[in-house]
Every structure is written in C-alpha cells, then in structure tokens.
N, C-alpha and C. Protein backbone atom coordinates (compact mmCIF):
# COMPACT_ATOMS: atom_id res chain seq x y z
N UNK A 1 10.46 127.28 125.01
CA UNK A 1 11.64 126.74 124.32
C UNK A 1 12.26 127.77 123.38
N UNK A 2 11.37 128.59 122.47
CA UNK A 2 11.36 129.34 121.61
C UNK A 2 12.62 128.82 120.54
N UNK A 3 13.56 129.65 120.05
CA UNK A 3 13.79 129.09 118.59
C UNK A 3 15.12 127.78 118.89
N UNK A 4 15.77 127.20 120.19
CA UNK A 4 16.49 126.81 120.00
C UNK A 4 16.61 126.25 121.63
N UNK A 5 16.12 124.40 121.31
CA UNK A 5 15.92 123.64 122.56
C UNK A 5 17.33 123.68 123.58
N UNK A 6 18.18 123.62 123.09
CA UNK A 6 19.44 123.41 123.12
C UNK A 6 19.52 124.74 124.42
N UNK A 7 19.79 125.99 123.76
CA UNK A 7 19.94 127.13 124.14
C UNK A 7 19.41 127.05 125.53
N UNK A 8 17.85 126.55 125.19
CA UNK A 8 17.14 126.53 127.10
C UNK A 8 17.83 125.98 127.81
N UNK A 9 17.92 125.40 127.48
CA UNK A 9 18.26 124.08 128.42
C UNK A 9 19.70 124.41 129.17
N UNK A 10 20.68 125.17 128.24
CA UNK A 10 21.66 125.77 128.56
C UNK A 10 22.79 124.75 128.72
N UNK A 11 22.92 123.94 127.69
CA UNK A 11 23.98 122.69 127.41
C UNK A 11 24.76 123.03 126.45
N UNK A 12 26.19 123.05 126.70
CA UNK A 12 27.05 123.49 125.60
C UNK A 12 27.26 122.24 125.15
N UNK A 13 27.30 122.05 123.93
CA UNK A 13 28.11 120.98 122.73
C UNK A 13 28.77 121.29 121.82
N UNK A 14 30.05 121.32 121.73
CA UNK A 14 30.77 121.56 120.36
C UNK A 14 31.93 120.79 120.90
N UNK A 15 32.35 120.38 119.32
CA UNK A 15 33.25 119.48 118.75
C UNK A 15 33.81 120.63 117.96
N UNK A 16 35.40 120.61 118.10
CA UNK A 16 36.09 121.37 116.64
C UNK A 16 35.94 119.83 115.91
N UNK A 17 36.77 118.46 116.60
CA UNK A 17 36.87 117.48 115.49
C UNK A 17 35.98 116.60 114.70
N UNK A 18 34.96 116.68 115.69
CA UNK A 18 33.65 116.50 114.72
C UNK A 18 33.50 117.13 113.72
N UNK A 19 32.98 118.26 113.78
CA UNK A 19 32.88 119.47 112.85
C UNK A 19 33.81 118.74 111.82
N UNK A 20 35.11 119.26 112.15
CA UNK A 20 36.24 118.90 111.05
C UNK A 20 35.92 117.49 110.16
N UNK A 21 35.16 116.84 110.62
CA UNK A 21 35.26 115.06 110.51
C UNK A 21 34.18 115.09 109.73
N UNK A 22 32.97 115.49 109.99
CA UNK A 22 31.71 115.53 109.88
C UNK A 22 31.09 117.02 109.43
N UNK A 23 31.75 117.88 108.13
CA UNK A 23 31.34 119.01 108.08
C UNK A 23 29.77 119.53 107.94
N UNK A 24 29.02 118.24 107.33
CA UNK A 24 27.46 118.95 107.01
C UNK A 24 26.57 118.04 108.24
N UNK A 25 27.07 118.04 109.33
CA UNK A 25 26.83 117.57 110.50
C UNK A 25 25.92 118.69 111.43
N UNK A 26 24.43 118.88 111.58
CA UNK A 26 24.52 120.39 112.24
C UNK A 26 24.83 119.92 113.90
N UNK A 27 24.86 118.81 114.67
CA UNK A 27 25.01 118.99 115.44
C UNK A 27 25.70 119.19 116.43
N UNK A 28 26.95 120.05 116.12
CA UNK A 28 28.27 120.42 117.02
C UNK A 28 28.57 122.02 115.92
N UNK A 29 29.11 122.47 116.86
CA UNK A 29 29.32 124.06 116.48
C UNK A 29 30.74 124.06 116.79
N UNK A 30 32.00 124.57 115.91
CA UNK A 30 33.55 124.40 116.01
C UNK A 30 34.01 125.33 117.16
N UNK A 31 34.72 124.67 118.20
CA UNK A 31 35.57 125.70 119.09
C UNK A 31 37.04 125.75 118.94
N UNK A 32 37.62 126.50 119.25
CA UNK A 32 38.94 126.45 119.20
C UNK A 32 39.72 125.30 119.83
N UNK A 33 40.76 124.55 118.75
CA UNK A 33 41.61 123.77 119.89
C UNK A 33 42.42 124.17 121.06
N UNK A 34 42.43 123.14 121.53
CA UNK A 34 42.89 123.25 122.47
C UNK A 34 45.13 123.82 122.35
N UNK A 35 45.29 124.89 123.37
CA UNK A 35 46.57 125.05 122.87
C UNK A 35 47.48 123.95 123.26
N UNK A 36 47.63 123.61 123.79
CA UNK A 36 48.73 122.35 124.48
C UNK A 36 48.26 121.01 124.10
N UNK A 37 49.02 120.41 123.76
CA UNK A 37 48.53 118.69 123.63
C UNK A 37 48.14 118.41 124.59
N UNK A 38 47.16 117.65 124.86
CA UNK A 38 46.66 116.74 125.95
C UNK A 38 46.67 115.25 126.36
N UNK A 39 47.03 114.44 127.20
CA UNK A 39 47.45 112.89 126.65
C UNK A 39 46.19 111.95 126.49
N UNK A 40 46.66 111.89 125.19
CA UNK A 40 45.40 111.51 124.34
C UNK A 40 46.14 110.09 124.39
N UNK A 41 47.03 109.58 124.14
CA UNK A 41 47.42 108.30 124.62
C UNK A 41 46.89 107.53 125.93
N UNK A 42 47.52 107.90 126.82
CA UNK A 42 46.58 107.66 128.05
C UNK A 42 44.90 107.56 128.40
N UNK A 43 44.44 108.80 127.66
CA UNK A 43 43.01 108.50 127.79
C UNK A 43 42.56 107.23 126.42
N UNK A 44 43.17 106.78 125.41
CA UNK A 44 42.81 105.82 124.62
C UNK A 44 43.33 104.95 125.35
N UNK A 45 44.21 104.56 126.00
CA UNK A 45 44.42 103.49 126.75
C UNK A 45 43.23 103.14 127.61
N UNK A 46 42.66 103.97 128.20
CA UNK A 46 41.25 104.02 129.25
C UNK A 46 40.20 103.74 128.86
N UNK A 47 39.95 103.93 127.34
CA UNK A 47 38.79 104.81 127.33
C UNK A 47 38.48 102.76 126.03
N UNK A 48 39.80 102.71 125.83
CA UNK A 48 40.07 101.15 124.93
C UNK A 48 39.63 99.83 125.45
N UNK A 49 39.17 99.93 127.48
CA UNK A 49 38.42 98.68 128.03
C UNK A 49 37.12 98.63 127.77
N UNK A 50 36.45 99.91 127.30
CA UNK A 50 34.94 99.93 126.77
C UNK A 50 35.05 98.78 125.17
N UNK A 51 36.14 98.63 124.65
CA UNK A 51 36.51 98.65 123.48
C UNK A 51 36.25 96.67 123.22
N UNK A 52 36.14 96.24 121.94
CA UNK A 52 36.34 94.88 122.05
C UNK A 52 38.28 94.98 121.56
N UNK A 53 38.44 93.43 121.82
CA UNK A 53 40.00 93.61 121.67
C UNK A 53 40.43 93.47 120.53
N UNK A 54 40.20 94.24 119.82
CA UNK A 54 40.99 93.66 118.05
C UNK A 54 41.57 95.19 117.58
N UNK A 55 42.07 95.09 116.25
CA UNK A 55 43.11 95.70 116.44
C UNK A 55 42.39 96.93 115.86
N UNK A 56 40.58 96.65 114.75
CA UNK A 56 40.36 97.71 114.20
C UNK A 56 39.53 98.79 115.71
N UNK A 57 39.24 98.00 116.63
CA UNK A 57 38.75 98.43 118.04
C UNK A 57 40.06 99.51 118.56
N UNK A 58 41.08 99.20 118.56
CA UNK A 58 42.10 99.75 119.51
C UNK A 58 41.67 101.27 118.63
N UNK A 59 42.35 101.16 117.04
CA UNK A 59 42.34 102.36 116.26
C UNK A 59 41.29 102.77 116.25
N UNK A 60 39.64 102.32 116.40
CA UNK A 60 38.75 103.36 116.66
C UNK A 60 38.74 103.98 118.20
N UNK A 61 39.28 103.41 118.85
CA UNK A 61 39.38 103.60 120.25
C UNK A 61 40.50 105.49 120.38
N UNK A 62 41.44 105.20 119.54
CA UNK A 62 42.22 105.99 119.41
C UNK A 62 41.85 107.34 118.54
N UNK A 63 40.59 106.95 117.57
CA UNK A 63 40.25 107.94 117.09
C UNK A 63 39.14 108.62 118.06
N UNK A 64 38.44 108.24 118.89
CA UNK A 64 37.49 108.68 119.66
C UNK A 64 38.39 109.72 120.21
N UNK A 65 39.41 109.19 121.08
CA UNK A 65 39.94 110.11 122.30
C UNK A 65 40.51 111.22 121.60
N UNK A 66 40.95 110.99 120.57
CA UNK A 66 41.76 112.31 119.38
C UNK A 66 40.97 113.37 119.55
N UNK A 67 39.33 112.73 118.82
CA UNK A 67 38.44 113.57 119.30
C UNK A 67 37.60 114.32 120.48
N UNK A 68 37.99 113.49 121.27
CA UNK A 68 37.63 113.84 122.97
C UNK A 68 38.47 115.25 123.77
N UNK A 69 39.34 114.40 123.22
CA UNK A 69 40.37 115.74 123.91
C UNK A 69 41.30 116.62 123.14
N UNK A 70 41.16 116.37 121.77
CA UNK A 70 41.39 117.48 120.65
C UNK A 70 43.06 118.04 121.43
N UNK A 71 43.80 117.14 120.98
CA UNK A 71 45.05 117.95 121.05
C UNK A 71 45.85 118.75 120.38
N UNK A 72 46.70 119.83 120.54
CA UNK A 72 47.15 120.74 119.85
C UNK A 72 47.43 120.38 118.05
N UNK A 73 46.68 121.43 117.60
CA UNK A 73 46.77 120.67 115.51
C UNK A 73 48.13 120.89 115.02
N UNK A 74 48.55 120.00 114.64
CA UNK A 74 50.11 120.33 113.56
C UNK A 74 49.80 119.39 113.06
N UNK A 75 50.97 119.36 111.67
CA UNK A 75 50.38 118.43 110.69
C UNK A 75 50.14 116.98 110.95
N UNK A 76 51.41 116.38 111.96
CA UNK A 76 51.69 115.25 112.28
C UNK A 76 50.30 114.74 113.28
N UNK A 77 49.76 115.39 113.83
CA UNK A 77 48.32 114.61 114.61
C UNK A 77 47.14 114.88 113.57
N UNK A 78 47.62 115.71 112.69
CA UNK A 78 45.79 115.80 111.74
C UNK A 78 45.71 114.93 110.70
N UNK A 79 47.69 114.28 110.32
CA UNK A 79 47.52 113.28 109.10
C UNK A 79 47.21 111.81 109.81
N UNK A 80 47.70 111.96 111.37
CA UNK A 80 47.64 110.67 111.81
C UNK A 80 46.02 110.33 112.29
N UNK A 81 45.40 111.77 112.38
CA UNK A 81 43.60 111.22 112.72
C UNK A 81 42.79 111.22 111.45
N UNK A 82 43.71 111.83 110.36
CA UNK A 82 42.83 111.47 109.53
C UNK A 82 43.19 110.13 108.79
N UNK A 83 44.30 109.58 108.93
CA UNK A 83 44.12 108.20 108.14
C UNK A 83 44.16 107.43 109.14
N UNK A 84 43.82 106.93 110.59
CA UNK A 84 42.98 106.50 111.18
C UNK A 84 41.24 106.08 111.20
N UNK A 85 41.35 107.54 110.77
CA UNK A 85 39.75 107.44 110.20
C UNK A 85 39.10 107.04 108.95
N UNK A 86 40.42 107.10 107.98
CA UNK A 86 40.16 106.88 106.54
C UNK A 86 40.32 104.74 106.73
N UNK A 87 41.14 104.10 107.55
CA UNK A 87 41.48 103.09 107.81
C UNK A 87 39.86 102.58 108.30
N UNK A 88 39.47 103.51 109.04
CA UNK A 88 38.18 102.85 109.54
C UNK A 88 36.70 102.99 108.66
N UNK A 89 37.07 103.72 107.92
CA UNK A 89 36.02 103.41 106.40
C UNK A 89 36.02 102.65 105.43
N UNK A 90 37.36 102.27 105.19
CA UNK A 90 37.83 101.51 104.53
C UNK A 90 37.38 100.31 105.02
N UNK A 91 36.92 99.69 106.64
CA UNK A 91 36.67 98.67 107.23
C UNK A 91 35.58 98.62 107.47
N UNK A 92 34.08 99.30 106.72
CA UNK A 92 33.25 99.64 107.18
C UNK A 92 32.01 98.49 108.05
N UNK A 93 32.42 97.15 107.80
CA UNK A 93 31.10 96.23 108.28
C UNK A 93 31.80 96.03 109.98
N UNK A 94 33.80 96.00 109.79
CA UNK A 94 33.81 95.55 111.16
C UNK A 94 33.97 96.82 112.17
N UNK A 95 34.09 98.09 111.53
CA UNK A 95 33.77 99.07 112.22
C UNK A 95 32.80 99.04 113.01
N UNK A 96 31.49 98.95 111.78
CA UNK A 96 30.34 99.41 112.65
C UNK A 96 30.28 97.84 113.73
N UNK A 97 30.73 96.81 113.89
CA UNK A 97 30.32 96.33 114.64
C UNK A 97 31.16 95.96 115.76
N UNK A 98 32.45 97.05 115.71
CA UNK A 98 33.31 97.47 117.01
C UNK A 98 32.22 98.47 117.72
N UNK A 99 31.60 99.39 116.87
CA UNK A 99 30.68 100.41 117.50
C UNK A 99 29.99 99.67 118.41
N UNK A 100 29.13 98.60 117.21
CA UNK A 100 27.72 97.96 118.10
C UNK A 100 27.90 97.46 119.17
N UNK A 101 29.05 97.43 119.26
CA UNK A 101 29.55 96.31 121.01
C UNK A 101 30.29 97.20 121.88
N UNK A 102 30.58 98.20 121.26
CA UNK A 102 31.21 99.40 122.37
C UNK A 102 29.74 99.84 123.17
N UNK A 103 28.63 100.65 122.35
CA UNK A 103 28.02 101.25 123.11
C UNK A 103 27.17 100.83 124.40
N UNK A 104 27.30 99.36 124.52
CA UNK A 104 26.72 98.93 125.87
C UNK A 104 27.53 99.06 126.99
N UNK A 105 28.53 99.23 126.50
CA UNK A 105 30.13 99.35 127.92
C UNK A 105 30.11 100.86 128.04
N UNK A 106 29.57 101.81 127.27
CA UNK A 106 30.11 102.95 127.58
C UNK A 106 29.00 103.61 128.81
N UNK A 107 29.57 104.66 129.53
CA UNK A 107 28.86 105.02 130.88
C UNK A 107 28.18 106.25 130.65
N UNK A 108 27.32 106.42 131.62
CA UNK A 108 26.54 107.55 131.38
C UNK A 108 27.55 108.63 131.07
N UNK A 109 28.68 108.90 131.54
CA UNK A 109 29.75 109.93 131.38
C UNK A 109 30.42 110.25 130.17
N UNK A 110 30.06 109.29 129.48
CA UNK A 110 30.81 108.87 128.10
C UNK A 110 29.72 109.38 126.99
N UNK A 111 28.40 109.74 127.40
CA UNK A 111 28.07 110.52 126.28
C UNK A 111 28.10 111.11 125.23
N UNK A 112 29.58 112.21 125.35
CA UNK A 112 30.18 112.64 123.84
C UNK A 112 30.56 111.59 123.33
N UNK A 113 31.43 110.48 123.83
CA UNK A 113 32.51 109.67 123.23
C UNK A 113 30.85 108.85 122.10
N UNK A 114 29.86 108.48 123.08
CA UNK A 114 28.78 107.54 122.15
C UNK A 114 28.00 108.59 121.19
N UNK A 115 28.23 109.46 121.23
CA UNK A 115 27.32 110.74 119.90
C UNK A 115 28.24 110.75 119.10
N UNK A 116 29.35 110.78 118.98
CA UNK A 116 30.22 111.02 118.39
C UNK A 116 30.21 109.23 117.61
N UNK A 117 30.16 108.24 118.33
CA UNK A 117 30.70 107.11 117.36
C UNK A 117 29.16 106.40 117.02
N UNK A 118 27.84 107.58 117.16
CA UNK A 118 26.72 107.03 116.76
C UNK A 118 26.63 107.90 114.97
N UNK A 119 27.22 109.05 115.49
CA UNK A 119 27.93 110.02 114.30
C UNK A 119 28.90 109.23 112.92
N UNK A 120 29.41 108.42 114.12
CA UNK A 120 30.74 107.60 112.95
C UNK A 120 29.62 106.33 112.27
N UNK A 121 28.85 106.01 112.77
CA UNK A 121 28.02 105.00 112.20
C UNK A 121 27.13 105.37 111.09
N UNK A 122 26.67 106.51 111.31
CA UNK A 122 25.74 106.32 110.25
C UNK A 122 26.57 107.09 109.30
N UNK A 123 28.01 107.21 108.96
CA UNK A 123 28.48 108.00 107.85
C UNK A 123 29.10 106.42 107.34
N UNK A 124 29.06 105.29 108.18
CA UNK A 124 29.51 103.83 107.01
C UNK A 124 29.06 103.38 106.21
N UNK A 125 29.37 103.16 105.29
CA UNK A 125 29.35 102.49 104.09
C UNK A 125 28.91 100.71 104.21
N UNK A 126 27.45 100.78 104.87
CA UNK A 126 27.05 99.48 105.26
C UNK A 126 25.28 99.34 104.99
N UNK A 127 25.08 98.25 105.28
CA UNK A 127 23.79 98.20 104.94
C UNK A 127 22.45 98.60 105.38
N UNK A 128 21.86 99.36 104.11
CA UNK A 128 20.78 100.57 105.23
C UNK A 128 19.88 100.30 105.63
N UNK A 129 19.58 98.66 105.59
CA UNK A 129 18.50 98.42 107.00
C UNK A 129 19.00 97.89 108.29
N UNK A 130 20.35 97.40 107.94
CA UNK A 130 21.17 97.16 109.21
C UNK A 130 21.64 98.72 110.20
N UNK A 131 21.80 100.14 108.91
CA UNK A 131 22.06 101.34 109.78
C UNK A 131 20.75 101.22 110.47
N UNK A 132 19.17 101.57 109.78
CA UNK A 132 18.28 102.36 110.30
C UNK A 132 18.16 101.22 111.57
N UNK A 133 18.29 100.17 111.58
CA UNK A 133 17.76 99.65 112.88
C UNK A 133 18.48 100.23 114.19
N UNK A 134 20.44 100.36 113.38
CA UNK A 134 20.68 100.54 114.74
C UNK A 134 20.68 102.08 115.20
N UNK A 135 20.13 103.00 114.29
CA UNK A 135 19.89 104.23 114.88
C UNK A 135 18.71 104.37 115.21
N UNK A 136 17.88 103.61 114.98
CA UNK A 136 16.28 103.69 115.50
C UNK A 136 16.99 103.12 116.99
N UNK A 137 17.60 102.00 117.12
CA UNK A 137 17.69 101.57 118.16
C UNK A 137 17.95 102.68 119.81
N UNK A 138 19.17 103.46 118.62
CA UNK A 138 19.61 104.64 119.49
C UNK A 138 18.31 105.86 119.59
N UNK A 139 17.78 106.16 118.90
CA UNK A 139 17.09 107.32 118.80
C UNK A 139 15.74 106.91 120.23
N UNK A 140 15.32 105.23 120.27
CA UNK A 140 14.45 104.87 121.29
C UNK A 140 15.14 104.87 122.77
N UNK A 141 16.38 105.48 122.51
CA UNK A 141 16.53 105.37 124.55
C UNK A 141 16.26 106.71 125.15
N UNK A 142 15.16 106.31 126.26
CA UNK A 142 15.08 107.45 127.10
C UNK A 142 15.56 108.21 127.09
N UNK A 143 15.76 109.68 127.68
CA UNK A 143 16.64 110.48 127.45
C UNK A 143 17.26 110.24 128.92
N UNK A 144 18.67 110.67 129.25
CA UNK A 144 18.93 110.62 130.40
C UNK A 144 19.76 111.72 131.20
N UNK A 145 19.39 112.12 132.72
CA UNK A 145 19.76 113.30 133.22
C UNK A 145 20.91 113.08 134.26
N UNK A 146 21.62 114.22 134.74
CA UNK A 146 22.27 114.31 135.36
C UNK A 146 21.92 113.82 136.75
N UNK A 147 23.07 113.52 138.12
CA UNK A 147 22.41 113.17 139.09
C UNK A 147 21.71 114.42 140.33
N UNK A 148 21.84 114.94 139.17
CA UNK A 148 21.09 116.43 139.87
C UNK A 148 19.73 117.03 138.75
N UNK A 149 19.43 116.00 138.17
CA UNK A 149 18.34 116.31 137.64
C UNK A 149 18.59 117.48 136.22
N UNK A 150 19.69 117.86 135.90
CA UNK A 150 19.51 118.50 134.99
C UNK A 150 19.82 117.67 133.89
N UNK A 151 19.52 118.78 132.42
CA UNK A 151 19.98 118.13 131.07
C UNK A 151 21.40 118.40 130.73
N UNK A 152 22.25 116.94 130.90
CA UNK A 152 23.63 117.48 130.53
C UNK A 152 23.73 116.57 128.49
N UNK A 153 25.36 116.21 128.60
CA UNK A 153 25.10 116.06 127.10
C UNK A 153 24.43 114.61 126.52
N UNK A 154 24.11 113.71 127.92
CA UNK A 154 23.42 112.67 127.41
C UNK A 154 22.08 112.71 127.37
N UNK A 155 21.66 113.88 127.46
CA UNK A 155 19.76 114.40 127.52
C UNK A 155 19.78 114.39 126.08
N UNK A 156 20.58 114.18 124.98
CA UNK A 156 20.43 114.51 123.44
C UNK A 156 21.27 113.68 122.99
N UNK A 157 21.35 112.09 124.01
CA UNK A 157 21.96 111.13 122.96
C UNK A 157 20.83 111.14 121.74
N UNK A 158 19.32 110.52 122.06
CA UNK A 158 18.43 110.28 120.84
C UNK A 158 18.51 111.69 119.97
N UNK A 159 18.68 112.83 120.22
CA UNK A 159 18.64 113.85 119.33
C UNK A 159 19.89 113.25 118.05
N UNK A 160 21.11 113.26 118.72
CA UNK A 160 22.14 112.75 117.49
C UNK A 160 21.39 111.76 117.24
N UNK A 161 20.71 110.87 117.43
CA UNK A 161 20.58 109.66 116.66
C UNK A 161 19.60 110.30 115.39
N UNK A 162 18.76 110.49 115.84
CA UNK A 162 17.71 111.44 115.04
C UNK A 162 18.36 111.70 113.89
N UNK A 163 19.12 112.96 114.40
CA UNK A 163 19.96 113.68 113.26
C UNK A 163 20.67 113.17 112.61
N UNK A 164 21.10 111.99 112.85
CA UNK A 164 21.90 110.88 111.93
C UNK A 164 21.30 110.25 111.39
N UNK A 165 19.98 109.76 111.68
CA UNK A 165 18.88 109.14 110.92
C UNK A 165 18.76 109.25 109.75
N UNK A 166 18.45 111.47 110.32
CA UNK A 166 17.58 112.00 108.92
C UNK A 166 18.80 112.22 107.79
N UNK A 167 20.04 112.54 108.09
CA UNK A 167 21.13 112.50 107.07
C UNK A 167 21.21 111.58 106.74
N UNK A 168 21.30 110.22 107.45
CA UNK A 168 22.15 108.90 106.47
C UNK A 168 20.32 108.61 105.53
N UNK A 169 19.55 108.82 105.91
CA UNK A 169 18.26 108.49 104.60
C UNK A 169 17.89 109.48 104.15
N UNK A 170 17.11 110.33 104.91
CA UNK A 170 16.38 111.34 104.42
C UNK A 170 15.13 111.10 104.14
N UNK A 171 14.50 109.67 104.12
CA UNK A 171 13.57 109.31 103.99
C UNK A 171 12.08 109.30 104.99
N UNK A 172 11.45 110.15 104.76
CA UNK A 172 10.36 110.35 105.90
C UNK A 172 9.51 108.73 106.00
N UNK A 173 9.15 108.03 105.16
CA UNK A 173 8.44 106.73 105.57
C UNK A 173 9.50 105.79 106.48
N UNK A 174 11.33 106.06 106.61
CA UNK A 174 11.50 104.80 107.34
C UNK A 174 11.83 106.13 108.70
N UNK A 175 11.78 107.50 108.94
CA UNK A 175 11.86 108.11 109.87
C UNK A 175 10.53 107.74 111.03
N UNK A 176 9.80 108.36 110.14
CA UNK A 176 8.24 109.14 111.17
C UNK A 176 7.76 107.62 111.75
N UNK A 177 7.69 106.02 111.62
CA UNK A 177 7.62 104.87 112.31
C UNK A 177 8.50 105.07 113.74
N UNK A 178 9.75 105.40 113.25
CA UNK A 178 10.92 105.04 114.49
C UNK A 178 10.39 106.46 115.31
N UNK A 179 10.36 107.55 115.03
CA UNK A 179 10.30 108.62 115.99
C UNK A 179 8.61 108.44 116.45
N UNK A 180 8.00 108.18 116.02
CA UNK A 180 7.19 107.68 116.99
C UNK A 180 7.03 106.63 118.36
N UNK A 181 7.34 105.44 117.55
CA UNK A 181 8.39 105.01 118.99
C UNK A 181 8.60 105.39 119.76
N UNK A 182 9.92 106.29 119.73
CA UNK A 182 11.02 106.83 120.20
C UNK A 182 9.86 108.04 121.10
N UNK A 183 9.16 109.03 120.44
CA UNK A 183 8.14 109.66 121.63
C UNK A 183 7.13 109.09 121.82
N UNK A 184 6.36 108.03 122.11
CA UNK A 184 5.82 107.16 122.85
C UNK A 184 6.52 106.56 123.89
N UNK A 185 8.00 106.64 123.96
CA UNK A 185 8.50 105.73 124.85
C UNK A 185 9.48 106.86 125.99
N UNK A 186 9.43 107.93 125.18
CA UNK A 186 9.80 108.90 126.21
C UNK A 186 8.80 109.63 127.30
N UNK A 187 9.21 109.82 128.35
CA UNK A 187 8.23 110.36 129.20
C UNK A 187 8.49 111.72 129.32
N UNK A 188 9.88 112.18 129.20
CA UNK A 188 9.81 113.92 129.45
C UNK A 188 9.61 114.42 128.40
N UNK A 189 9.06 115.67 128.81
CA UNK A 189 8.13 116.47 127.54
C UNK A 189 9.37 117.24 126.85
N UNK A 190 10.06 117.84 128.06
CA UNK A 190 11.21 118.24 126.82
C UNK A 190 12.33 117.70 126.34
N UNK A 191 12.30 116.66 126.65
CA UNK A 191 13.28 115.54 125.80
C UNK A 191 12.25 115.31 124.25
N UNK A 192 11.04 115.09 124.27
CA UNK A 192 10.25 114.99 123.47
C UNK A 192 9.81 116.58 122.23
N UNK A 193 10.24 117.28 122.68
CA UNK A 193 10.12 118.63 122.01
C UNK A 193 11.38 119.04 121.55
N UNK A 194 12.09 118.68 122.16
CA UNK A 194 13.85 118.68 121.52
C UNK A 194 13.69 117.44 120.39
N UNK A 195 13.29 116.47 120.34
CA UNK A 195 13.44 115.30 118.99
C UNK A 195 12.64 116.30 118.12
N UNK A 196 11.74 116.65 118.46
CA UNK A 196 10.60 117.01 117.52
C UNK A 196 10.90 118.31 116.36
N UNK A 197 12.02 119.31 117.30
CA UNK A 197 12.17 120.23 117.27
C UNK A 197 13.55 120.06 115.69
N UNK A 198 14.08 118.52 115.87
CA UNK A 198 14.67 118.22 114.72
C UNK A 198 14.68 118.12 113.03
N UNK A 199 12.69 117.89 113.21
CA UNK A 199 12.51 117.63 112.09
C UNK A 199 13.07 118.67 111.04
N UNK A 200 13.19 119.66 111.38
CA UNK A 200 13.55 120.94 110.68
C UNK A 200 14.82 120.56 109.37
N UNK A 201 15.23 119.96 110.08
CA UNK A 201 16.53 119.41 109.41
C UNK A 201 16.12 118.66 108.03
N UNK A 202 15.24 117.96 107.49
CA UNK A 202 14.45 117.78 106.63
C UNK A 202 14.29 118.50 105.51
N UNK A 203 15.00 117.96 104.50
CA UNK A 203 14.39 118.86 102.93
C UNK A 203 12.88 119.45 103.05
N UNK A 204 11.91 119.14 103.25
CA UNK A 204 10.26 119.75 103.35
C UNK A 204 10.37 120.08 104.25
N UNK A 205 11.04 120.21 105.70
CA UNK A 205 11.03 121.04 106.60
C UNK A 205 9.61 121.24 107.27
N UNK A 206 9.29 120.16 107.72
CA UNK A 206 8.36 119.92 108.81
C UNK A 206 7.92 120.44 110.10
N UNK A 207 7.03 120.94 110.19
CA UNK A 207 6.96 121.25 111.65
C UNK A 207 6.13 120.91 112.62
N UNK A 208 5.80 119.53 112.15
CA UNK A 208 4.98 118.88 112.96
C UNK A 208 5.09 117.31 111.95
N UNK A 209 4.98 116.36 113.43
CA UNK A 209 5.32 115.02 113.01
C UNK A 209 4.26 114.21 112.05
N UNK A 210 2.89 115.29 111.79
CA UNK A 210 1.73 114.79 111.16
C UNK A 210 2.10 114.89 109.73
N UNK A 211 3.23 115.90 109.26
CA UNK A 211 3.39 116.40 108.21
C UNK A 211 4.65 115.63 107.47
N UNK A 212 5.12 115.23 108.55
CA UNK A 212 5.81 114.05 107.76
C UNK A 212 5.62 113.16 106.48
C-alpha cells in the first residue's frame, strides 16, 4: 500500500467545489474548473428523482449537481451556490433528512453525488447522536466495486464516512465501537486497510485501531 491507499489503487478524487465548500475536508484535492458551463440545470432536473419532492429537496438537489459538474466560476453561479448552501444550513433538521431519504435512491454510479451529501451531513447543525448513527450507518456498508472488479469512487464511500465521523466528533470512544463494526463486516482486506489507514486523521494520530 505504502504511504497512500488511494494512490494504489489508482482512483482519482477531487472536487474543486467540495474543497471550496468544505476547506478542512482532507478528502478531495482542488482541480481546476471546468472552462465552459456545463448544464447543470438539466442534470438537477435528473439527478432531483433520487430526491424527495419538497422544495428544500429540489435546492439540495441543485446544489449537488453545481457540485457534480462544477460549471464555469463567475460571480453570478458562486453567489447563487453559495446561498443555496447557506439556505440549507439554515434548514439543518430537514436537510439532513432530505439526505436520509436520498441515499437509498441513489445508484452505484452516483457515488460522488452520496460522498459529497454524506460530507454535507455531518457539517449540520443537528443532533450528535442522531449524526453518529447515521455516519456509523454509512461507514458499515461494504465497500463496493466496479463491474470489472476494480476500485472505482464507491470503494471509499465508508472511507468519507469515516472521515466525517472523525471531524464532526473527534471522539475516539464513539469512533473505535463503529469502525469495528464497520471492519468486521467488511470482507476485503483492502477496503479494510484503506478505513484503517484513516485513523491518521486523528489529533493522537493512531496507527493502529488498539491505540485508539
């Protein structure tokens, strides 16, 4: 594996609007936008049947795809994603529970779109045994591969969860329960050495789950 699971495995992930959204986030690295707008309308129209039907659903729906397909920055799309997003903090209990009912509709393909709004969850302003359950929840799913057997970006849904875990607490007694779980219930070894490989992220900076 040596210093960086990611690297092996040879899976690119980066978000510029994450990044932007989520600056002390380590898990997305900033790329350049994209030069041309892209129709980001259209794909929120698409991407909005995963969505329940209300109106704070449509606008998170619309902030996902902003982020999906990162269209050309001028001021007029960076004030309109950011008070989109400021609208959806402001709403923080029915946010997170547009999330909680999106992520069963979304498809294996949709990967970024669910890291990204497992990302938007644990930065709400809601209650932190209602977060840790539902990122434990996330951090316990299998990991899952391409139909060719490789690791694409849903081999590290539980990694974001992880990493959202350890930011929204920081707390090693309600962590090291759930990630145990979570590798007890995984069967591949390097899906299991990639979670593990997280703890790092940790003020004491762990390097082994005993030390927790």
């Amino acid at each position: 594996w040596g210093a960086s699971p990611r690297a092996a495995l040879r899976v690119p992930i980066a978000s510029a609007a994450t990044s932007a959204v989520f600056p002390q986030t380590p898990i997305v690295r900033p790329v350049p936008f994209a030069k041309a707008a892209l129709p980001t309308e259209a794909y929120a129209n698409k991407l909005s049947r995963a969505f329940p039907n209300t109106d704070s659903a449509r606008r998170l729906a619309n902030v996902v795809a902003f982020r999906q397909e990162r269209p050309g920055v001028n001021a007029q799309t960076a004030n309109q994603f950011a008070e989109q997003l400021k609208l959806l903090h402001q709403n923080p209990i029915q946010t997170f529970e547009d999330i909680r009912q999106t992520l069963p509709r979304l498809s294996h393909a949709q990967a970024s779109e669910r890291q990204f709004l497992v990302q938007l969850a644990a930065r709400l302003d809601i209650a932190k045994d209602e977060k840790v359950r539902f990122l434990g929840s996330e951090l316990c799913r299998p990991a899952e591969f391409e139909p060719d057997g490789s690791a694409g970006i849903a081999f590290f849904n539980a990694s974001v969860a992880l990493e959202s875990l350890i930011e929204a607490t920081g707390e090693a007694s309600l962590i090291k329960p759930l990630l145990q779980k979570a590798l007890a219930g995984e069967p591949n070894a390097d899906a299991r050495a990639v979670l593990l490989s997280r703890l790092k992220i940790l003020p004491s900076n762990p390097s082994r789950l005993e030390d927790l």
